[in-house]
ModelCIF file with pLDDT and N, C-alpha, C, O atoms, coordinates in Angstrom:
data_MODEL
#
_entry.id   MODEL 
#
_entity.id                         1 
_entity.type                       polymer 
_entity.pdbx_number_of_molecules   1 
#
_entity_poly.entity_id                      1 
_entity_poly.type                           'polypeptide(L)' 
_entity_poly.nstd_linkage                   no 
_entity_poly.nstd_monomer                   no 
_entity_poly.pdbx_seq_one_letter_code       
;(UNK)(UNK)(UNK)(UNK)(UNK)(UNK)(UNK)(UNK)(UNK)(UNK)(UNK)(UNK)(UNK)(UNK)(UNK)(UNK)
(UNK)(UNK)(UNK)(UNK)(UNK)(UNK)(UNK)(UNK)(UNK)(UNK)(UNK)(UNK)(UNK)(UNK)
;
_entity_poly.pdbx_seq_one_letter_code_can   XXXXXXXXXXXXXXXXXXXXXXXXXXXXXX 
_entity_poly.pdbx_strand_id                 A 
#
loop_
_entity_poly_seq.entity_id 
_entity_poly_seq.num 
_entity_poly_seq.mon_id 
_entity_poly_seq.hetero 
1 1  UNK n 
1 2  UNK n 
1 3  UNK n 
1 4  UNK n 
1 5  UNK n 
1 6  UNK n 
1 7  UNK n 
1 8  UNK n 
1 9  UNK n 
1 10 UNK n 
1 11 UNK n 
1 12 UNK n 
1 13 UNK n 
1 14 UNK n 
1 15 UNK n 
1 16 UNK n 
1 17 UNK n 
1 18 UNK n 
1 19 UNK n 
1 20 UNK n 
1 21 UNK n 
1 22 UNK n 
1 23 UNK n 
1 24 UNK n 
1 25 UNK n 
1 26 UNK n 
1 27 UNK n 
1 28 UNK n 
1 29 UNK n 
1 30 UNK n 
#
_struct_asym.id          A 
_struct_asym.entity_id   1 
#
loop_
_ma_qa_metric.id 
_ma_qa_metric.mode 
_ma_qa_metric.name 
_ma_qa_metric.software_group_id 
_ma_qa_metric.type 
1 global pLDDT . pLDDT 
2 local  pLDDT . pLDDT 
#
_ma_qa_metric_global.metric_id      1 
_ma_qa_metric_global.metric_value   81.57 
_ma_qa_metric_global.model_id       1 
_ma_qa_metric_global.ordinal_id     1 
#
loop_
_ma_qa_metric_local.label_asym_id 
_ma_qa_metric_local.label_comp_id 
_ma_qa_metric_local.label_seq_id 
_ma_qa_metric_local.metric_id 
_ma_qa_metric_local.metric_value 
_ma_qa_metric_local.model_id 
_ma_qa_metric_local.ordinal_id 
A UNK 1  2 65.00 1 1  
A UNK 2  2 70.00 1 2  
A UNK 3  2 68.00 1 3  
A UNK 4  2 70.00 1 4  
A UNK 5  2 67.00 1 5  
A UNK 6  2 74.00 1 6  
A UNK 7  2 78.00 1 7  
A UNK 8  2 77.00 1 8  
A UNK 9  2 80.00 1 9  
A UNK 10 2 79.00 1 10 
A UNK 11 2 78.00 1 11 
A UNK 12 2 82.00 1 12 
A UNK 13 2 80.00 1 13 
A UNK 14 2 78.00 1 14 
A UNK 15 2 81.00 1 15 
A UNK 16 2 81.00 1 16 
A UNK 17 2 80.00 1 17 
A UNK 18 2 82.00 1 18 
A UNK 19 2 83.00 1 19 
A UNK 20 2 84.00 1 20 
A UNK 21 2 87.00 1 21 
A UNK 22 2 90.00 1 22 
A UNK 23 2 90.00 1 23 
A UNK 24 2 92.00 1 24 
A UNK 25 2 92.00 1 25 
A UNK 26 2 92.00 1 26 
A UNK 27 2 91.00 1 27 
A UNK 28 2 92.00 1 28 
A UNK 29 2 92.00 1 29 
A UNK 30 2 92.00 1 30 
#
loop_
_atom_site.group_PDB 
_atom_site.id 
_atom_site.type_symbol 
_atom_site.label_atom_id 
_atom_site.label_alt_id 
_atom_site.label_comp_id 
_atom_site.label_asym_id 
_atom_site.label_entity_id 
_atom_site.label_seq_id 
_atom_site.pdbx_PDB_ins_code 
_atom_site.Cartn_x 
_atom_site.Cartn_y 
_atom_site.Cartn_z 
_atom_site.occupancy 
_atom_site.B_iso_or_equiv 
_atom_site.pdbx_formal_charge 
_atom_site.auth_seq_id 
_atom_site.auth_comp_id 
_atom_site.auth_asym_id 
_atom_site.auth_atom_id 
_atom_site.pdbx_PDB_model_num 
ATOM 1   N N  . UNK A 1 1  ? -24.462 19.945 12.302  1.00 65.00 ? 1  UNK A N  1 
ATOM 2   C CA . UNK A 1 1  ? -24.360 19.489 10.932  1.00 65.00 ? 1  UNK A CA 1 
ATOM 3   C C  . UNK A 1 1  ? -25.738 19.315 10.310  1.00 65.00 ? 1  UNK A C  1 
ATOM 4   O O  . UNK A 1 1  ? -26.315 19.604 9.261   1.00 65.00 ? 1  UNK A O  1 
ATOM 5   N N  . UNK A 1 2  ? -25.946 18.800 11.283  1.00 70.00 ? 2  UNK A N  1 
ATOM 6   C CA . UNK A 1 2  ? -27.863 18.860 10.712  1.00 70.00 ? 2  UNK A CA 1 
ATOM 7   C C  . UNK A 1 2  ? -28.651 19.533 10.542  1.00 70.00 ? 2  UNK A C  1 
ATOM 8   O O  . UNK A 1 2  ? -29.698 19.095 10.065  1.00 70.00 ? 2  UNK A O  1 
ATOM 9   N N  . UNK A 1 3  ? -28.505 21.021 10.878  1.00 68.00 ? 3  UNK A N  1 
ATOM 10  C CA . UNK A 1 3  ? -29.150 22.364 10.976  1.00 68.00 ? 3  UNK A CA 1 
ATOM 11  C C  . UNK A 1 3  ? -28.253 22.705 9.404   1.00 68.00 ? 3  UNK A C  1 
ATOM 12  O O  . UNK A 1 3  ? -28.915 22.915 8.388   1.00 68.00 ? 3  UNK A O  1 
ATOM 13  N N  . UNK A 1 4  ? -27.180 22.720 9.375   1.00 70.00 ? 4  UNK A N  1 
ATOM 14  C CA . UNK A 1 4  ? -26.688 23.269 7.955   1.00 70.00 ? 4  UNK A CA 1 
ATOM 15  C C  . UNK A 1 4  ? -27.403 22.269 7.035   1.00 70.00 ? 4  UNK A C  1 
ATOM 16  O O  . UNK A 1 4  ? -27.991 22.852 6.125   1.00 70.00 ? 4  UNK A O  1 
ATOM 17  N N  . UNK A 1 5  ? -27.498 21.224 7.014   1.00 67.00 ? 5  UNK A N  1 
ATOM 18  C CA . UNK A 1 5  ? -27.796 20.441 6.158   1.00 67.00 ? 5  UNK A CA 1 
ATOM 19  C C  . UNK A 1 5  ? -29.507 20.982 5.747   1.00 67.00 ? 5  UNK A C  1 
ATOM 20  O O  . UNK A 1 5  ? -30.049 20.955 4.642   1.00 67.00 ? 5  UNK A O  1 
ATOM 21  N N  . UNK A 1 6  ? -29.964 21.368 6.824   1.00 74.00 ? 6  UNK A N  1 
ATOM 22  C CA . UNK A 1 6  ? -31.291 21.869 6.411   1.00 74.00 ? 6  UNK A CA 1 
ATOM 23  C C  . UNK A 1 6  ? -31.257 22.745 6.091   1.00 74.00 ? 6  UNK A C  1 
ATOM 24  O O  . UNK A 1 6  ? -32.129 22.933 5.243   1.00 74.00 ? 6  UNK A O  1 
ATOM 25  N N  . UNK A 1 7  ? -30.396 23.955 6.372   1.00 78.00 ? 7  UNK A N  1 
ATOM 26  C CA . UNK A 1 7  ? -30.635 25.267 5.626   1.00 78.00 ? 7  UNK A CA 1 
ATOM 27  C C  . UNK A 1 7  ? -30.187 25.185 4.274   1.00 78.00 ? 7  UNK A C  1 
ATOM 28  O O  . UNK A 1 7  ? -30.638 25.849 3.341   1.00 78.00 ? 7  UNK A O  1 
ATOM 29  N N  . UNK A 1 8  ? -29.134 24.203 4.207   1.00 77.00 ? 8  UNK A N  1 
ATOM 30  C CA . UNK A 1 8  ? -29.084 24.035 2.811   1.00 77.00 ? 8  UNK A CA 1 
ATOM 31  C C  . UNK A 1 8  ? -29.922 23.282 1.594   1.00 77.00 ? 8  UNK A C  1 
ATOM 32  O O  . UNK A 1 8  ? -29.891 23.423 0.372   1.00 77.00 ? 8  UNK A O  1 
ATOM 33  N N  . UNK A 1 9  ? -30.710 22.392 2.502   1.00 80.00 ? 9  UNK A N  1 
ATOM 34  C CA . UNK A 1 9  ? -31.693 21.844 1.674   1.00 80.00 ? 9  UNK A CA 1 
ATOM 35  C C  . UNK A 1 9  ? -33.078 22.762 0.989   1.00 80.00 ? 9  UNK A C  1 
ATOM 36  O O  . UNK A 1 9  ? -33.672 22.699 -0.088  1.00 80.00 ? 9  UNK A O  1 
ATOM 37  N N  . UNK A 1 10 ? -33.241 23.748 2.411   1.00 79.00 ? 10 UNK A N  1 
ATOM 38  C CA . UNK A 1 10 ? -34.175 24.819 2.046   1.00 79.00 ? 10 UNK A CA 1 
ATOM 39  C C  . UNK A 1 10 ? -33.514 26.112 0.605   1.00 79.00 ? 10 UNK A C  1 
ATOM 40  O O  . UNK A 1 10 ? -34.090 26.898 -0.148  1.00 79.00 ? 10 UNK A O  1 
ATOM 41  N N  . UNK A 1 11 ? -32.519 25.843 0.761   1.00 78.00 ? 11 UNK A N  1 
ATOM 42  C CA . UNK A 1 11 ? -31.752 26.761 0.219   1.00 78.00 ? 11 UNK A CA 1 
ATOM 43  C C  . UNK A 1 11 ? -31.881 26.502 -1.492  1.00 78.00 ? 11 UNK A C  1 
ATOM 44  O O  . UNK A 1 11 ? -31.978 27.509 -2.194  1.00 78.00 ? 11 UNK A O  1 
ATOM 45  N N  . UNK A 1 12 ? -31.881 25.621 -1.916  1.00 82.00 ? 12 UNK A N  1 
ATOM 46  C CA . UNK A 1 12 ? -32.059 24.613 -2.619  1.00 82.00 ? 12 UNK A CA 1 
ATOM 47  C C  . UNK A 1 12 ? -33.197 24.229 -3.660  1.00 82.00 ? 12 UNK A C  1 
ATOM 48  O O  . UNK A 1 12 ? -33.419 24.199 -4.871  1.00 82.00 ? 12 UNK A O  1 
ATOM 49  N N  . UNK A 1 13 ? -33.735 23.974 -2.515  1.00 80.00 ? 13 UNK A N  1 
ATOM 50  C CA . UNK A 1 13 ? -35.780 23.420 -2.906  1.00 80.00 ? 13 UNK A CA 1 
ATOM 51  C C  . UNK A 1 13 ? -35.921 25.550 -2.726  1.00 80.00 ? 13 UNK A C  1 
ATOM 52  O O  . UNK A 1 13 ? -34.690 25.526 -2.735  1.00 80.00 ? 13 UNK A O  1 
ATOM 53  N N  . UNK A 1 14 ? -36.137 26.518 -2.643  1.00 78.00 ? 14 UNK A N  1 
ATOM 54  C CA . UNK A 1 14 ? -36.278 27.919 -3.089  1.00 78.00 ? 14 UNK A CA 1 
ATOM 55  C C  . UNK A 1 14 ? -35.377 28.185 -4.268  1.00 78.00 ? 14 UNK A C  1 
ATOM 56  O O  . UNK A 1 14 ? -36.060 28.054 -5.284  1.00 78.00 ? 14 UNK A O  1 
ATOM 57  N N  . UNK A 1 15 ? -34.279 28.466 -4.529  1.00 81.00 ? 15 UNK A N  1 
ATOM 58  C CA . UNK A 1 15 ? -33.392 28.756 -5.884  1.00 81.00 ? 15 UNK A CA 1 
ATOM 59  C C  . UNK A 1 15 ? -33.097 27.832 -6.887  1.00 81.00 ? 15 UNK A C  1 
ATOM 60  O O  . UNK A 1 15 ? -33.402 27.890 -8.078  1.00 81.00 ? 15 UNK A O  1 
ATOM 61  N N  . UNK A 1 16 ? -32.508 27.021 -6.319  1.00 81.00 ? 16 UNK A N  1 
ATOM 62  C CA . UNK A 1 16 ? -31.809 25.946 -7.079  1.00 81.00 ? 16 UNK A CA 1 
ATOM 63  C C  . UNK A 1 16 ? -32.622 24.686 -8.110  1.00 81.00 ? 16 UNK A C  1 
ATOM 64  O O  . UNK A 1 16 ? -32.237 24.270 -9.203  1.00 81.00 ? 16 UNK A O  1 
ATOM 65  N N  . UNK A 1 17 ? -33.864 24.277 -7.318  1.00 80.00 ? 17 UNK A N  1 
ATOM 66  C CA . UNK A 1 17 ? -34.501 23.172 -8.014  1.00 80.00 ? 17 UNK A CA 1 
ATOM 67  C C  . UNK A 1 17 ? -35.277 24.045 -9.497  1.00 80.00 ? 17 UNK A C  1 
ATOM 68  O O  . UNK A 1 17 ? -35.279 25.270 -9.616  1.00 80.00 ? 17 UNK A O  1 
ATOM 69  N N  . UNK A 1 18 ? -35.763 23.269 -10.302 1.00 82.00 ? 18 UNK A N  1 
ATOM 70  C CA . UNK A 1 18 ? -35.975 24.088 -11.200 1.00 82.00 ? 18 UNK A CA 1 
ATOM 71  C C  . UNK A 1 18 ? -35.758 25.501 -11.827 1.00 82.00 ? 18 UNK A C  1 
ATOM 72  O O  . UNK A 1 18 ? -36.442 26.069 -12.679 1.00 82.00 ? 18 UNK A O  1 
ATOM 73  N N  . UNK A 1 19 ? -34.917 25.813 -11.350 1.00 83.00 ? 19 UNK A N  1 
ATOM 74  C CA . UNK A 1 19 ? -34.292 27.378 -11.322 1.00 83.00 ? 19 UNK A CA 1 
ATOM 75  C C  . UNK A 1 19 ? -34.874 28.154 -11.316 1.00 83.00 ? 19 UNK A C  1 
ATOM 76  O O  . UNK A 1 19 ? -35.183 28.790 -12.324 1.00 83.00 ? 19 UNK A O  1 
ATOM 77  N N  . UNK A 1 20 ? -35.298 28.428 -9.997  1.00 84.00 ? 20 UNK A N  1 
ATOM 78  C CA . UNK A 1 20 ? -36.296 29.016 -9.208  1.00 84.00 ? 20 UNK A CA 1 
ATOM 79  C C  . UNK A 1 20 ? -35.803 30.458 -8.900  1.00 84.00 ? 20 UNK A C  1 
ATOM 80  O O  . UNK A 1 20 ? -36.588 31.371 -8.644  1.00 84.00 ? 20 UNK A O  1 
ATOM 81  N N  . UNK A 1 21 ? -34.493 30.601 -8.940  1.00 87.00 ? 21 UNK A N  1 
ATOM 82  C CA . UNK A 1 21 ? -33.914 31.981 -8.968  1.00 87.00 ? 21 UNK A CA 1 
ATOM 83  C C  . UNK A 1 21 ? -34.207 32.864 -9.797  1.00 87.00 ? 21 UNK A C  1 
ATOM 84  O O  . UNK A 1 21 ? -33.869 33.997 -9.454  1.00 87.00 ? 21 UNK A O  1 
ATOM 85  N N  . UNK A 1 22 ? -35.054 32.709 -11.426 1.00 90.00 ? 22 UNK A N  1 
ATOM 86  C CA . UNK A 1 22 ? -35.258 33.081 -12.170 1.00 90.00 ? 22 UNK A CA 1 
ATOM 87  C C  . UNK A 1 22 ? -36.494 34.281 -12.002 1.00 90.00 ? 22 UNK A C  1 
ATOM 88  O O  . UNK A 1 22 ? -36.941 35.258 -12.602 1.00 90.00 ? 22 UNK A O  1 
ATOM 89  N N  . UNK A 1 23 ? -36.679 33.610 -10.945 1.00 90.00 ? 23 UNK A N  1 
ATOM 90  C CA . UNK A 1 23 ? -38.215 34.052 -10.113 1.00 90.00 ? 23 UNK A CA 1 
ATOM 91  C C  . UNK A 1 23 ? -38.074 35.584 -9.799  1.00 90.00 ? 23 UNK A C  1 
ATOM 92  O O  . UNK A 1 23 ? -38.851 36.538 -9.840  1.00 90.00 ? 23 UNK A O  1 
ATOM 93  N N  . UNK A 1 24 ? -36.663 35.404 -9.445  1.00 92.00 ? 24 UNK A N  1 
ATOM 94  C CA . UNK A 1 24 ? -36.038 36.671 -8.413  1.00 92.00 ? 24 UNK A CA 1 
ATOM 95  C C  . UNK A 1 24 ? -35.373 37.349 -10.246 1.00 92.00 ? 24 UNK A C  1 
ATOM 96  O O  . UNK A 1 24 ? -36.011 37.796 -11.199 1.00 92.00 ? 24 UNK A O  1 
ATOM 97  N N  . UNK A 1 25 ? -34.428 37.208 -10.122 1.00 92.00 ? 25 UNK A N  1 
ATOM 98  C CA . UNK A 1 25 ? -34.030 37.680 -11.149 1.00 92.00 ? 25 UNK A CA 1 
ATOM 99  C C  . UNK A 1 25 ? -35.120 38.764 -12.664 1.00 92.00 ? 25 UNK A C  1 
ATOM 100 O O  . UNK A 1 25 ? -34.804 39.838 -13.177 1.00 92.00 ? 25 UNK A O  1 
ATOM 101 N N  . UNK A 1 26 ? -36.426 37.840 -12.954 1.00 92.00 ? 26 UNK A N  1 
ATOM 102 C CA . UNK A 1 26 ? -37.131 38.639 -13.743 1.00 92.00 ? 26 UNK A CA 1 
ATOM 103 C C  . UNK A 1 26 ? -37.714 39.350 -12.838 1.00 92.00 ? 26 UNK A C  1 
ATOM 104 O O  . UNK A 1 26 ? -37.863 40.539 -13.118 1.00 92.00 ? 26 UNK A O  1 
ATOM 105 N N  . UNK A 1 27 ? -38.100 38.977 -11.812 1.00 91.00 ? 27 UNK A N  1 
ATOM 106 C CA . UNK A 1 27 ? -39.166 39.949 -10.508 1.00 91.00 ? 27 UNK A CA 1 
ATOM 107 C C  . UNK A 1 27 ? -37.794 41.517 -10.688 1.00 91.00 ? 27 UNK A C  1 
ATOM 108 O O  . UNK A 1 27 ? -38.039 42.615 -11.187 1.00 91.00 ? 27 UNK A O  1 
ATOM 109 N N  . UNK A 1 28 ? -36.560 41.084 -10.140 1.00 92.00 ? 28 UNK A N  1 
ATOM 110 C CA . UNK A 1 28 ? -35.769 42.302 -10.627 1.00 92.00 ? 28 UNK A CA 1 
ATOM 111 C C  . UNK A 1 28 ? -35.798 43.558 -11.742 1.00 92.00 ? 28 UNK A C  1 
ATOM 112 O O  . UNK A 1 28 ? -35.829 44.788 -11.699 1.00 92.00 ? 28 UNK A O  1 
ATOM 113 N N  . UNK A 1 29 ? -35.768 42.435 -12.837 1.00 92.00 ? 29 UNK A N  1 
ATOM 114 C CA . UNK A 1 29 ? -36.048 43.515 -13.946 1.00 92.00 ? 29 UNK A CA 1 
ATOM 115 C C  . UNK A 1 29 ? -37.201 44.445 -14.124 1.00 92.00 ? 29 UNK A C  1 
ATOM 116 O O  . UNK A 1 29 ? -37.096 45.671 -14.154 1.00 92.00 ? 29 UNK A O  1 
ATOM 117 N N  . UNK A 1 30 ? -38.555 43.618 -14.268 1.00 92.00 ? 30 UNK A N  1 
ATOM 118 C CA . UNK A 1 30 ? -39.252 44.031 -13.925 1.00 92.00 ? 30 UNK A CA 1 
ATOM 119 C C  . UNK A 1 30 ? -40.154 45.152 -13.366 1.00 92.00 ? 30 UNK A C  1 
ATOM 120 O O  . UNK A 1 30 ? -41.296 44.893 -12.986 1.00 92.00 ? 30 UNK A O  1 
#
């Protein structure tokens, strides 16, 4: 449980916090 809990925290703090996916997404277009 504690190993998911970290991959999900990493998961998270990379995409999710400030919408960090955006990162990926314009790098796409791009």
């Amino acid at each position: 449980k504690e190993w998911l809990l970290s991959i999900v925290d990493q998961f998270n703090t990379a995409f999710i916090v400030d919408d960090r996916w955006k990162y990926i997404t314009k790098g796409l277009g791009n």
